[in-house]
C-alpha atoms as a PDB file:
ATOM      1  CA  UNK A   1    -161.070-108.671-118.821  1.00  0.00           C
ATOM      2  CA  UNK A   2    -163.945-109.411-121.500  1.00  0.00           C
ATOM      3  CA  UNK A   3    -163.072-110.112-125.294  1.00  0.00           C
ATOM      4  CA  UNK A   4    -159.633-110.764-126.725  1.00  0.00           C
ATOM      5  CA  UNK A   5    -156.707-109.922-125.617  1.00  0.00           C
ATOM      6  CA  UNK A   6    -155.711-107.593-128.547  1.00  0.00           C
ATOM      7  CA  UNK A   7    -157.918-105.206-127.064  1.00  0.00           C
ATOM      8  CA  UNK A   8    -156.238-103.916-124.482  1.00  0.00           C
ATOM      9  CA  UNK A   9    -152.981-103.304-127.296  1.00  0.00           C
ATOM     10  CA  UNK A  10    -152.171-100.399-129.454  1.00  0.00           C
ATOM     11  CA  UNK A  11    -151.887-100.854-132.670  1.00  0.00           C
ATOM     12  CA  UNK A  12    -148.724 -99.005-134.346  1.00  0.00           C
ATOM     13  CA  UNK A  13    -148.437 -97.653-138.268  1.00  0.00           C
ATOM     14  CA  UNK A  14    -145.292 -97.308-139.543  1.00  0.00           C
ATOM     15  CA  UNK A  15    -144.609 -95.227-142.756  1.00  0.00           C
ATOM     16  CA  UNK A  16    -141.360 -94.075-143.682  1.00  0.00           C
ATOM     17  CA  UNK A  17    -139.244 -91.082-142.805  1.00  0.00           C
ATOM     18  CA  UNK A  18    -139.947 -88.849-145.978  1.00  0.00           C
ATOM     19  CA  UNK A  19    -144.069 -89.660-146.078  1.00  0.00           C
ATOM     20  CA  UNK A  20    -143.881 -88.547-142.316  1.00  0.00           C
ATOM     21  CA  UNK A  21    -142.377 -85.677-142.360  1.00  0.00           C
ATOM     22  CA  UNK A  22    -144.455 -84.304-145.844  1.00  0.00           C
ATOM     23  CA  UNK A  23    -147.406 -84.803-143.631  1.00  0.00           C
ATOM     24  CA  UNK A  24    -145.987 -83.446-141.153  1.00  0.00           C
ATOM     25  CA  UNK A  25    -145.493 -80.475-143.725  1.00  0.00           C
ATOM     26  CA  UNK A  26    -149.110 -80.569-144.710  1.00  0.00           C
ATOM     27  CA  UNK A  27    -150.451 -80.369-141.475  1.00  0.00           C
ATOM     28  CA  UNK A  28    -148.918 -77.672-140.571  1.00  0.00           C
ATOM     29  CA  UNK A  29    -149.426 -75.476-143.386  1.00  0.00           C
ATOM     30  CA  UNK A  30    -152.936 -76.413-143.323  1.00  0.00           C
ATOM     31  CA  UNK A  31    -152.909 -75.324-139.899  1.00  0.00           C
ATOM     32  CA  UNK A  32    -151.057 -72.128-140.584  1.00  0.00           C
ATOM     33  CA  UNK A  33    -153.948 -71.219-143.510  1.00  0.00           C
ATOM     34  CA  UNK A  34    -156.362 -72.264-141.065  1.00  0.00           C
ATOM     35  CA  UNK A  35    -155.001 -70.100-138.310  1.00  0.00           C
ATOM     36  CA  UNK A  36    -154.741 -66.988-141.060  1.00  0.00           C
ATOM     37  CA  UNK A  37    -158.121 -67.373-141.985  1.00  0.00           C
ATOM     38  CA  UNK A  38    -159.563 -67.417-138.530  1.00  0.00           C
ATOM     39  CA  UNK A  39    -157.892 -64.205-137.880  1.00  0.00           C
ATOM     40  CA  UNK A  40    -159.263 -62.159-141.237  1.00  0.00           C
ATOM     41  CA  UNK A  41    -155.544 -62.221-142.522  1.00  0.00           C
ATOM     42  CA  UNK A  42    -155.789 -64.999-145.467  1.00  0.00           C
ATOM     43  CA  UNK A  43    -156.775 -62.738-148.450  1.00  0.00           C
ATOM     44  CA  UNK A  44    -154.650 -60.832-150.937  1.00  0.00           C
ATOM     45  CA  UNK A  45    -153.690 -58.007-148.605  1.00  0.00           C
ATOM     46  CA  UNK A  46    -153.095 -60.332-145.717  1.00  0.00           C
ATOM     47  CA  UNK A  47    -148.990 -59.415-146.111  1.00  0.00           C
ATOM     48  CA  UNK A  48    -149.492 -55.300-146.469  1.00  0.00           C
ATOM     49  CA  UNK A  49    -152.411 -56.408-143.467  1.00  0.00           C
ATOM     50  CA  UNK A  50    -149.297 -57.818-141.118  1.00  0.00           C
ATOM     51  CA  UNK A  51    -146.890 -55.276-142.222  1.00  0.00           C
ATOM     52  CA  UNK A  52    -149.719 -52.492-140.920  1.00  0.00           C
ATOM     53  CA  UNK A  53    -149.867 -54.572-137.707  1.00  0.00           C
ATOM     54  CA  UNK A  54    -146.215 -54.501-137.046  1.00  0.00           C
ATOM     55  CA  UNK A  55    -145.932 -50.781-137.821  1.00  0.00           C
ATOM     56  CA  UNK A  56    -148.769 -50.116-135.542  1.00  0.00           C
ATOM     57  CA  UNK A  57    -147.233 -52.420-132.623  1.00  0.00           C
ATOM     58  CA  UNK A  58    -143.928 -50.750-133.538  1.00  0.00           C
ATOM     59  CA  UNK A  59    -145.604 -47.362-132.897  1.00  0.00           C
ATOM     60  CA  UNK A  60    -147.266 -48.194-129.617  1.00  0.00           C
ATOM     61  CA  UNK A  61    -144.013 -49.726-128.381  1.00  0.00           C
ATOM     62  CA  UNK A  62    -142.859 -46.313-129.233  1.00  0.00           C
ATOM     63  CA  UNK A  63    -145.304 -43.958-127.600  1.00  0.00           C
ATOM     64  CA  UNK A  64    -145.277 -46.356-124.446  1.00  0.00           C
ATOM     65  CA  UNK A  65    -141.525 -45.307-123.879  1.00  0.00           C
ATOM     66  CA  UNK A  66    -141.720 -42.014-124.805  1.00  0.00           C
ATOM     67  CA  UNK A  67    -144.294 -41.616-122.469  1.00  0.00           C
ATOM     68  CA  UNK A  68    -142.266 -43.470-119.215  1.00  0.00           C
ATOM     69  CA  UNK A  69    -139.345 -40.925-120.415  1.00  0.00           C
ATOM     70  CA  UNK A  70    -141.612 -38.222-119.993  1.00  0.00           C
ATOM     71  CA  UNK A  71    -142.894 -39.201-117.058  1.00  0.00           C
ATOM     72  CA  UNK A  72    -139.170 -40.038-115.037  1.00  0.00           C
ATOM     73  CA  UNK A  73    -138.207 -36.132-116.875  1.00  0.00           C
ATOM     74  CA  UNK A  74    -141.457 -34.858-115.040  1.00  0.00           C
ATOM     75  CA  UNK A  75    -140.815 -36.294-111.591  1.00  0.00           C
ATOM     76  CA  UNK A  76    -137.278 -35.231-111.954  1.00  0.00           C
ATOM     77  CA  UNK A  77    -137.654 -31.787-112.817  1.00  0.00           C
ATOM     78  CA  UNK A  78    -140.085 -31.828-109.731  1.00  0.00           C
ATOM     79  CA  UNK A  79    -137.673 -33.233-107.394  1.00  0.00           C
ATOM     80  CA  UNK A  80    -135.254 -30.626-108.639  1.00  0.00           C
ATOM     81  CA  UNK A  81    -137.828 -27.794-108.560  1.00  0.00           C
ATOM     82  CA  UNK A  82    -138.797 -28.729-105.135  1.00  0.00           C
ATOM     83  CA  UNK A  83    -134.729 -29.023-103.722  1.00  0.00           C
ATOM     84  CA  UNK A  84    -133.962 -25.651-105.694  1.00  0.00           C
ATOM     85  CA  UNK A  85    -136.863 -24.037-103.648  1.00  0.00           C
ATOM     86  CA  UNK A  86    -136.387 -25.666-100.007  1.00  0.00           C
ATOM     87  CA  UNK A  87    -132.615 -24.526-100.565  1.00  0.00           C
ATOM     88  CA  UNK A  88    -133.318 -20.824-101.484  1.00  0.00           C
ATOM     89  CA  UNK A  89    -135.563 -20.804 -98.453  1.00  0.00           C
ATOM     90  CA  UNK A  90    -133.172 -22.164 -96.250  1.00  0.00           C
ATOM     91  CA  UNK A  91    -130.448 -19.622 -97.574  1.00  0.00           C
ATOM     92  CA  UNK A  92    -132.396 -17.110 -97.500  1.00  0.00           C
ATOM     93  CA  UNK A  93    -132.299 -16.050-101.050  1.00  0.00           C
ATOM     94  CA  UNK A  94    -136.258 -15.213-101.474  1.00  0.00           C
ATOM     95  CA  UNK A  95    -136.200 -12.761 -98.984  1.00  0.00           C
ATOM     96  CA  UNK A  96    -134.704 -10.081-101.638  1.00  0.00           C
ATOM     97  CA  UNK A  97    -137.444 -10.524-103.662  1.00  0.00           C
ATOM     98  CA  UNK A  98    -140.031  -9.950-101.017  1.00  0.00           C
ATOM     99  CA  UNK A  99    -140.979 -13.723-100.235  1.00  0.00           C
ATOM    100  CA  UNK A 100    -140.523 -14.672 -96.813  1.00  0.00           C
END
């Protein structure tokens, strides 16, 4: 090992528990405004800009189920259709209305 030995140590600050945790504080709203920003949602609308973007996610989230509910109705009104039929042909029941 070349040079001194304090080389190969870490150093260590120590501040106290209140100056920690207000930079702790700091960072992260720094990194929160920084985040914003990035996005396009640090301006003056940025709040009516979320509440738009929650509505809109709420809506999708909406349509998505609405659409699986329609689509388990359709397949089930199909399976239905399709038992109603095979058991009118099997009974015989078509045959008075002249389909054989």
């Amino acid at each position: 090992m070349t040079g001194s030995s304090k080389e190969g140590r870490k150093l260590l600050v120590s501040i106290p528990q209140d100056e920690f945790e207000e930079m702790l504080n700091r960072a992260a709203e720094e990194g929160a405004k920084r985040a914003l920003h990035n996005v396009g949602l640090d301006g003056e609308d940025a709040a009516e800009d979320i509440k738009e973007l929650r509505s809109l996610l709420s809506a999708l989230q909406f349509a998505k189920r609405t659409a699986f509910q329609t689509f388990v109705k359709l397949i089930t009104t199909g399976i239905l259709v399709a038992l109603l039929a095979g058991l009118a042909l099997k009974l015989k029941l078509l045959t008075f209305i002249g389909v054989k």
